[in-house]
Protein backbone atom coordinates (compact mmCIF):
# COMPACT_ATOMS: atom_id res chain seq x y z
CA UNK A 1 -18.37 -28.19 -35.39
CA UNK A 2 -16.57 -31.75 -35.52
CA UNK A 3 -14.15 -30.77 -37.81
CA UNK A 4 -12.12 -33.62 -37.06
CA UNK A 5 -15.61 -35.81 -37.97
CA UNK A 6 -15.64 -34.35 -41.32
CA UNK A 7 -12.16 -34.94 -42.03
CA UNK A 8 -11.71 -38.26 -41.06
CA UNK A 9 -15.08 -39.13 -43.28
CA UNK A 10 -13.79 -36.96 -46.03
CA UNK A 11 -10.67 -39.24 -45.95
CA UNK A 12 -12.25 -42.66 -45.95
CA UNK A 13 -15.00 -41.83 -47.93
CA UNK A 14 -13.61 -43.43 -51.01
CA UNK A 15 -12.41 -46.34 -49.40
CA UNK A 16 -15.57 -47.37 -47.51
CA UNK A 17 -16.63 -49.68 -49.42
CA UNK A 18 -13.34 -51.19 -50.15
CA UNK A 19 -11.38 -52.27 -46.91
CA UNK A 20 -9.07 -53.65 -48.87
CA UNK A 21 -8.16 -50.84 -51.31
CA UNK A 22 -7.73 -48.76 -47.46
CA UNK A 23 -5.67 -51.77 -46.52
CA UNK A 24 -3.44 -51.23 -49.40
CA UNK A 25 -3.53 -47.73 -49.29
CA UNK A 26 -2.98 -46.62 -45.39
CA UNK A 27 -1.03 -50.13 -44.67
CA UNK A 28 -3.82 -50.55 -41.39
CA UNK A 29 -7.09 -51.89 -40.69
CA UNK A 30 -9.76 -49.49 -41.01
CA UNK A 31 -11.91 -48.66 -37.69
CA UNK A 32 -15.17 -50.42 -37.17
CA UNK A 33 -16.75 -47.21 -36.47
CA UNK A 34 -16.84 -44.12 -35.01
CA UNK A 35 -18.13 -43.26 -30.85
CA UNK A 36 -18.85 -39.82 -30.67
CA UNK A 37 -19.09 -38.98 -27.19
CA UNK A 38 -21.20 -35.84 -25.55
CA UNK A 39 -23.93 -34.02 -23.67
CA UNK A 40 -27.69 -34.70 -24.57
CA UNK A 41 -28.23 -32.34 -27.46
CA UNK A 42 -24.97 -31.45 -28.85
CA UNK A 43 -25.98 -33.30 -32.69
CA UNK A 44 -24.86 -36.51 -32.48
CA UNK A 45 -27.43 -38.30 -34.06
CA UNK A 46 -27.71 -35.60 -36.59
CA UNK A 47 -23.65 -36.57 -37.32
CA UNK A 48 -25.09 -39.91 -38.21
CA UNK A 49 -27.34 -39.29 -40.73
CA UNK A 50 -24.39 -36.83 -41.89
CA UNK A 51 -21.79 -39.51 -42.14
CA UNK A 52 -24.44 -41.67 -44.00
CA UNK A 53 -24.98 -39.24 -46.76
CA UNK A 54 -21.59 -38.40 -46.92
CA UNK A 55 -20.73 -42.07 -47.52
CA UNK A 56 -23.43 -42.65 -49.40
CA UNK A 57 -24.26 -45.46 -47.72
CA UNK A 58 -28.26 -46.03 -46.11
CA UNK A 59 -28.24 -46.13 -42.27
CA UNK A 60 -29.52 -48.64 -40.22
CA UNK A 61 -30.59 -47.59 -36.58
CA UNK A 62 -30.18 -50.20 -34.60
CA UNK A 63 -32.26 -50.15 -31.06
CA UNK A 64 -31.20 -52.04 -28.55
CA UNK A 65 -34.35 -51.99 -26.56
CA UNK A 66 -36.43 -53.06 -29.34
CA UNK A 67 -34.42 -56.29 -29.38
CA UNK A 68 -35.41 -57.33 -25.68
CA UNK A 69 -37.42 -60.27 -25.48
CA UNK A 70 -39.10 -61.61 -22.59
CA UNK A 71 -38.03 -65.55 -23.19
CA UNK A 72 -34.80 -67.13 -22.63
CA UNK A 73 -31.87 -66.61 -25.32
CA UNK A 74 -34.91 -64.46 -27.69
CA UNK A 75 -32.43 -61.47 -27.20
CA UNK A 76 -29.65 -63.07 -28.05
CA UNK A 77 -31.36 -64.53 -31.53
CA UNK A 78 -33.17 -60.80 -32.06
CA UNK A 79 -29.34 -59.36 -31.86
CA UNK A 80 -27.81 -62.17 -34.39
CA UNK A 81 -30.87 -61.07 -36.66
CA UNK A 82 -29.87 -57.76 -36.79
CA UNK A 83 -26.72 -58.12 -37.12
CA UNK A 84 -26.91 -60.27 -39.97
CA UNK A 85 -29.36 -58.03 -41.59
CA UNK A 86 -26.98 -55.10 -41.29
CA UNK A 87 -24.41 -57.38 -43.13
CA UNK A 88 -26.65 -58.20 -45.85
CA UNK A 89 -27.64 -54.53 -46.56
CA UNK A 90 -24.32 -53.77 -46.41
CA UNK A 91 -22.41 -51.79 -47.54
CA UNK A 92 -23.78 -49.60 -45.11
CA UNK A 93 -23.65 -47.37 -41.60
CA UNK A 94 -25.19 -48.84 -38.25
CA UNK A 95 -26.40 -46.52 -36.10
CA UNK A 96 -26.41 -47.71 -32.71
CA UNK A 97 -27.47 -44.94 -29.64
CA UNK A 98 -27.06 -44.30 -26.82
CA UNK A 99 -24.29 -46.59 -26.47
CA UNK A 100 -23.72 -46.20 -22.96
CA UNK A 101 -27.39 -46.79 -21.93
CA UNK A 102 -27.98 -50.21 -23.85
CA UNK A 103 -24.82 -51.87 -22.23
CA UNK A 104 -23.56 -49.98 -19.18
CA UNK A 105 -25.26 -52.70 -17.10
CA UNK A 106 -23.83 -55.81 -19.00
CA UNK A 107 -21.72 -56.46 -15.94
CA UNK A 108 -24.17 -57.03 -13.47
CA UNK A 109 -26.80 -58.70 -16.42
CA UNK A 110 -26.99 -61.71 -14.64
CA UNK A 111 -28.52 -60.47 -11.72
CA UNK A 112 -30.93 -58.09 -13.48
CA UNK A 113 -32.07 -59.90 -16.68
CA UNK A 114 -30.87 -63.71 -16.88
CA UNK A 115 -27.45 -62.01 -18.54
CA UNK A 116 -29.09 -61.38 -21.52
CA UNK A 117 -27.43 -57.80 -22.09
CA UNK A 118 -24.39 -59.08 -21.28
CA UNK A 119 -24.64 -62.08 -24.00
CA UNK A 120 -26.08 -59.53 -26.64
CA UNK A 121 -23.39 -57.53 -26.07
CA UNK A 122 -20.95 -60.39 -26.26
CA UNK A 123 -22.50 -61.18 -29.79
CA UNK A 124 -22.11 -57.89 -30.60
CA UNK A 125 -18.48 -57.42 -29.93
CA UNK A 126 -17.83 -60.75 -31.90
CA UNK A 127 -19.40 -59.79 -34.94
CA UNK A 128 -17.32 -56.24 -34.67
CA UNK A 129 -14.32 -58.34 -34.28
CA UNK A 130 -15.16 -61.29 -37.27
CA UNK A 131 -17.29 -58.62 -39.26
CA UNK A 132 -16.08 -59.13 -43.30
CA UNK A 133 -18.91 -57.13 -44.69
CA UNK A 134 -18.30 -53.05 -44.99
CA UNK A 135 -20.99 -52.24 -42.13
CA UNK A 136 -19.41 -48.65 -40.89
CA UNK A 137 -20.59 -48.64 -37.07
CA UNK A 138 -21.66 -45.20 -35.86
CA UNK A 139 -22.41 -45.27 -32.13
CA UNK A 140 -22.55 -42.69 -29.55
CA UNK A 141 -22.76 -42.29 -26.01
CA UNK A 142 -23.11 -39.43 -23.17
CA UNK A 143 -20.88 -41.46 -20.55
CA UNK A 144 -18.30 -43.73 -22.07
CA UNK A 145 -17.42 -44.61 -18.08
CA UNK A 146 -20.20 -47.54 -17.71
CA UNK A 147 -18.69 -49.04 -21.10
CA UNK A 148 -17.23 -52.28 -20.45
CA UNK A 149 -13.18 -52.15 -21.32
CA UNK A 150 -13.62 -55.11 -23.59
CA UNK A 151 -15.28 -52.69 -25.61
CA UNK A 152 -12.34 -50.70 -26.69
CA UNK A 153 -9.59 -53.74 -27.51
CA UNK A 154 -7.95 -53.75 -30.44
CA UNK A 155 -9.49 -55.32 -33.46
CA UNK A 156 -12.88 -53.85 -32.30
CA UNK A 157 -11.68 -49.66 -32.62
CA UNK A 158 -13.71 -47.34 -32.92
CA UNK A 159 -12.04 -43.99 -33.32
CA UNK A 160 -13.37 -42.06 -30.77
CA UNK A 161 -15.24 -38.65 -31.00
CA UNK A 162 -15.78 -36.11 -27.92
């Protein structure tokens, strides 16, 4: 299965570590990453850890839930941490799951948590967006429909698995 997966890593496996040298080469921005989309249990987490040793890159799992804290703005500062740790062991391939179920609620944050899931994932779509480091993003999801649209803009694409 995912043929399309192993093509499309098999292609920019060389350059992964050079966004420039893919630059020059395909005359486009690489993607940030790839969302693979699909039913509990279909291997998606086991297509991370194959797209990290097919890079040959180590791979970070980042958990979303782990980052909660229960003071003001500590979320916020535990996602910027991450984030910049990811950049300094880059390169490299973040793993974030369960996409969907860390930031499906970031529109109604404020009412829920003091908007701190919605301001983590603000930070996190700026990084994707100002990113310079080669930090390959490798997220999936079951339900792409609670995503927020800002997600998928251009200069933050992921190319898109189901």
């Amino acid at each position: 299965g995912l043929r399309g997966l192993k093509e499309y890593i098999e292609e920019i496996s060389g350059s992964i570590k050079e966004e420039r040298r893919f630059r020059e080469t395909y005359g486009t921005e690489m993607s940030k990453g790839i969302l693979v989309c699909g039913i509990p249990g279909c291997g998606k987490s086991l297509a991370a850890r194959f797209v990290a040793r097919k890079l040959e890159l180590p791979l970070l799992k980042m958990d979303v839930g782990m980052l909660m804290g229960k003071y003001q703005g500590e979320s916020e500062h535990n996602m910027q941490q991450a984030l910049e740790m990811a950049e300094a062991m880059s390169p490299c391939v973040l793993f974030i799951d369960e996409l969907d179920k860390a930031f499906s609620g970031s529109r109604n944050s404020s009412e829920s948590d003091g908007g701190s899931f919605k301001r983590m994932f603000s930070r996190l779509l700026g990084w994707m967006q100002d990113k310079t480091k080669p930090c390959f993003i490798f997220a999936t999801a079951n339900d792409l429909t609670g995503l927020p649209s800002e997600f998928f803009r251009s200069g933050r694409s992921f190319l898109p698995i189901y």
